[in-house]
Protein backbone atom coordinates (compact mmCIF):
# COMPACT_ATOMS: atom_id res chain seq x y z
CA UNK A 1 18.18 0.43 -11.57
CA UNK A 2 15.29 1.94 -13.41
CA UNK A 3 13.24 4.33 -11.50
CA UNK A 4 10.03 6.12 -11.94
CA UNK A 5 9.53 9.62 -10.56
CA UNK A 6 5.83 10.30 -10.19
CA UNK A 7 5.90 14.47 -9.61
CA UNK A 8 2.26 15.58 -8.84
CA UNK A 9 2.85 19.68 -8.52
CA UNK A 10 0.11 21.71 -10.96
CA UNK A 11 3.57 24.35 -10.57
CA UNK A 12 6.25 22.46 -13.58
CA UNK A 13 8.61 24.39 -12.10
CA UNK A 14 7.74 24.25 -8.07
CA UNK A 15 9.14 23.49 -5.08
CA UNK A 16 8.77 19.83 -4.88
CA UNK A 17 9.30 19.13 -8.79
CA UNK A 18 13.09 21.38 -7.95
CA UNK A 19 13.63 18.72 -4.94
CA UNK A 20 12.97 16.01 -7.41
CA UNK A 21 14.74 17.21 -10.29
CA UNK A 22 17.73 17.61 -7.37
CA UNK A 23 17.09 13.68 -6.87
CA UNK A 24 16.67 12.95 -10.44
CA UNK A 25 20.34 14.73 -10.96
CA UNK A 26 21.85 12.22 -8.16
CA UNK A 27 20.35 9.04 -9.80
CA UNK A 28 21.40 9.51 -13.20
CA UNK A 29 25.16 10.62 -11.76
CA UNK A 30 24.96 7.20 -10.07
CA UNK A 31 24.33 5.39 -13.44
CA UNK A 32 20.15 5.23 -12.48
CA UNK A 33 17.64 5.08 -15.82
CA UNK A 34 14.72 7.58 -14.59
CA UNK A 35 11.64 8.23 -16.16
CA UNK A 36 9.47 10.97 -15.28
CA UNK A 37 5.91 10.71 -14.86
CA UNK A 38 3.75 14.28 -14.58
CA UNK A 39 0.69 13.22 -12.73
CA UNK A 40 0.09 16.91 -12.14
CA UNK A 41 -0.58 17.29 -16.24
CA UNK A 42 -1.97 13.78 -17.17
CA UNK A 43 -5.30 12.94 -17.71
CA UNK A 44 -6.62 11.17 -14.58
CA UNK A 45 -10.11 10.41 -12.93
CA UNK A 46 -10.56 9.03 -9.37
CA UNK A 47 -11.43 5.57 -8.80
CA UNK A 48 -14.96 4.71 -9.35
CA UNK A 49 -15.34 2.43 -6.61
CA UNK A 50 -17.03 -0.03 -9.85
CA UNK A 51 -15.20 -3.01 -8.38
CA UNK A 52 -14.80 -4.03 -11.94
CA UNK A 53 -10.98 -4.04 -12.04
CA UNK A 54 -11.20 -6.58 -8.69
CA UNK A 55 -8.03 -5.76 -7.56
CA UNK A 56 -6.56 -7.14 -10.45
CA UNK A 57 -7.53 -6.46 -13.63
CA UNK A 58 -7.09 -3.42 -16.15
CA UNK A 59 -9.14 -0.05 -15.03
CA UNK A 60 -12.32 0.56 -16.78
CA UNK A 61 -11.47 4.14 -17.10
CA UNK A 62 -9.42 5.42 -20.28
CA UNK A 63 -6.71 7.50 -19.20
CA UNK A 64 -3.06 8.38 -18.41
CA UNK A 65 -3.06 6.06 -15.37
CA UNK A 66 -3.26 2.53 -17.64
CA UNK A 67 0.92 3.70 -18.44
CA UNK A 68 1.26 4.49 -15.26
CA UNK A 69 0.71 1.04 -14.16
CA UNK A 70 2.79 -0.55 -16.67
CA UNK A 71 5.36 1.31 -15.68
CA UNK A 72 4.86 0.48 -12.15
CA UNK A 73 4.63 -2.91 -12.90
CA UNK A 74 7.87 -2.88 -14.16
CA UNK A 75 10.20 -0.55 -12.42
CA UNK A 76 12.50 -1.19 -9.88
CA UNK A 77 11.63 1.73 -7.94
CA UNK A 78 9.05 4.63 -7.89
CA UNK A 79 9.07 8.02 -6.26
CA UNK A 80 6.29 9.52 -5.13
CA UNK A 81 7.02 13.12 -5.24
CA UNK A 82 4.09 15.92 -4.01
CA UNK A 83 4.00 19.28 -2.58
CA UNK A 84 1.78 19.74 1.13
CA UNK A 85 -1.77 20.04 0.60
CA UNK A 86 -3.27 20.49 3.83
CA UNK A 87 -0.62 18.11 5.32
CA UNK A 88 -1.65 15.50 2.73
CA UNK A 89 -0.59 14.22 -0.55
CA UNK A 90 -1.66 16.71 -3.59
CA UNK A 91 -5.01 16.01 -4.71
CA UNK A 92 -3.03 14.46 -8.22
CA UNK A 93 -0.79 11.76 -6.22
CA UNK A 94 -3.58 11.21 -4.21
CA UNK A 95 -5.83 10.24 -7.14
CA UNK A 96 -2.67 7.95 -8.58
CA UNK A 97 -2.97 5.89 -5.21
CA UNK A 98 -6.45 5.52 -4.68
CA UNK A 99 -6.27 4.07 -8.63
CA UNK A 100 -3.25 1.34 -7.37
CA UNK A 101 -6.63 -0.05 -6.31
CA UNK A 102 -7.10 -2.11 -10.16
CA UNK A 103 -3.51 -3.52 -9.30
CA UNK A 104 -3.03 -4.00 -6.15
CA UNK A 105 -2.16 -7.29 -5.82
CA UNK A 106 0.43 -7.33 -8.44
CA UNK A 107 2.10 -3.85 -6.55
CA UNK A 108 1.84 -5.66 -3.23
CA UNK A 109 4.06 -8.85 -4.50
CA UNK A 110 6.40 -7.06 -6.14
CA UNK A 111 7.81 -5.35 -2.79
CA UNK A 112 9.08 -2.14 -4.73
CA UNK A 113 11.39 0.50 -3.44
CA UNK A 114 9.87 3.84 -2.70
CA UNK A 115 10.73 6.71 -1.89
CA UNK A 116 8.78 10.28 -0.64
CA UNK A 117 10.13 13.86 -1.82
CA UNK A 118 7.52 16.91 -0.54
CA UNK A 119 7.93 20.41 -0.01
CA UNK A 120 6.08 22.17 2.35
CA UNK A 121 6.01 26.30 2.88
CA UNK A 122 5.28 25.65 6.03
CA UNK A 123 8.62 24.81 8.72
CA UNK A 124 7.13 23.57 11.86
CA UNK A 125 8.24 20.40 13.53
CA UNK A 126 4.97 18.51 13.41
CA UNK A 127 4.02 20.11 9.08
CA UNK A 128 4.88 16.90 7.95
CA UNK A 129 4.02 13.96 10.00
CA UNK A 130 0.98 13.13 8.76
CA UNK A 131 2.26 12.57 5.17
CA UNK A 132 5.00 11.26 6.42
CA UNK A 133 2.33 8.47 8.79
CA UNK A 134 0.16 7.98 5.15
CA UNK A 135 3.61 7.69 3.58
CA UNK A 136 4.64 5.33 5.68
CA UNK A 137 1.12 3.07 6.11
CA UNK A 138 0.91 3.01 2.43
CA UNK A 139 4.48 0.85 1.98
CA UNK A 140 3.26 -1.41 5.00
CA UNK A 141 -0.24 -2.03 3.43
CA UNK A 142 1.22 -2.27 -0.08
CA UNK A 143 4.64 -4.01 0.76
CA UNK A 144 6.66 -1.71 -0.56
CA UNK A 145 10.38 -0.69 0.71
CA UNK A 146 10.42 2.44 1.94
CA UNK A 147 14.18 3.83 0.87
CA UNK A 148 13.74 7.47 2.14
CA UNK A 149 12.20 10.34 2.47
CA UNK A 150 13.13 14.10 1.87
CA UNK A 151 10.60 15.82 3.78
CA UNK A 152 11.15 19.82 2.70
CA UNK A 153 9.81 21.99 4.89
CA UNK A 154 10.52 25.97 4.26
CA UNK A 155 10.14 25.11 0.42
CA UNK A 156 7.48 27.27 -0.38
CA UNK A 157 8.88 29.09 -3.03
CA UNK A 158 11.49 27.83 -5.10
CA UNK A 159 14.12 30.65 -4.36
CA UNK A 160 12.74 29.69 -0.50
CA UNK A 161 13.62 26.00 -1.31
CA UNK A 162 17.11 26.91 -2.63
CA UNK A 163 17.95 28.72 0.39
CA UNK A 164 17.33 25.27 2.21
CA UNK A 165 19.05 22.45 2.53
CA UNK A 166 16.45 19.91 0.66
CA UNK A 167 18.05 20.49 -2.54
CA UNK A 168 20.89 19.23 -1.51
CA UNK A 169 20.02 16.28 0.42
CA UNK A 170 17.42 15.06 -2.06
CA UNK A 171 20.50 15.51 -4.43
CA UNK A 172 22.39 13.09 -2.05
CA UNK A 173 19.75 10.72 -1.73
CA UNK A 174 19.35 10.35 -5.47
CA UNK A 175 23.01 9.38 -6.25
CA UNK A 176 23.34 6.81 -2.90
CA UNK A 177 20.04 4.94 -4.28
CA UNK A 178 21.58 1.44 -4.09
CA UNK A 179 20.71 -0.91 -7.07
């Protein structure tokens, strides 16, 4: 199966980009093709709101995001990968989605896997459910199959996040993706 990792952290070397490299580790044991996409360094704008694209056509805006949509056009799975921003996605996934907008027809009938990996510093019981509910009313709206999450709370260093057990799982989770 090929699968797209789409890491939004401005940290390279962060909490949530160790979970998915922990994930990244599992797939590729598991005979996975991953390809990494840094959302966190590309060069993206937020959607205009131009109405140009109509759901369905190329972005006016020349940037990173036109490969990102031809990859997600034609991977077999993406995951979305972010730390907690205010108990949201980072402001650089959060741009990525709002620009699914230009192809959002072609994402909806597709009915990709998905997955979520964040990392929170935070470890209370309720840090991540509302990622987790925008998460999870993204793959309804946008028909995609949700395949997991890794929800890491106490990550908020990485030596905090190895000390946890979301390496580990997210580990696990990348080399039981099914194909």
């Amino acid at each position: 199966m090929d699968i797209l990792v789409i890491e939004s952290s401005p940290h390279r070397h962060g909490s949530s980009n160790l979970l998915a490299e922990e994930f990244i580790r599992g797939a590729k044991e598991a005979g996975h093709k991953v390809t990494v996409f840094d959302t966190g360094h590309a060069s993206l704008h937020p959607c205009l709101g131009c109405e140009v694209c109509g759901m369905s056509e190329p972005c006016v805006q020349k940037d990173d995001m036109a490969g990102l949509r031809e990859k997600m056009l034609k991977t077999d799975m993406a995951v979305f990968v972010t730390p907690l921003y205010y108990f949201g996605f980072s402001a650089q996934l959060k741009t990525v989605i709002d620009r699914f907008y230009s192809f959002n027809g072609q994402l909806t009938a597709r009915g990709l896997k998905t997955a979520l990996i964040a990392a929170a510093w935070d470890s209370n019981s309720w840090t991540m459910s509302d990622l987790k509910a925008h998460y999870e009313t993204l793959c309804r709206y946008l028909n995609f199959e949700n395949m997991g999450e890794i929800l890491g709370t106490g990550c908020g260093t990485v030596s905090m996040t190895k000390r946890t057990k979301f390496p580990k799982e997210a580990y696990e989770f990348g080399k039981k993706i099914g194909g």
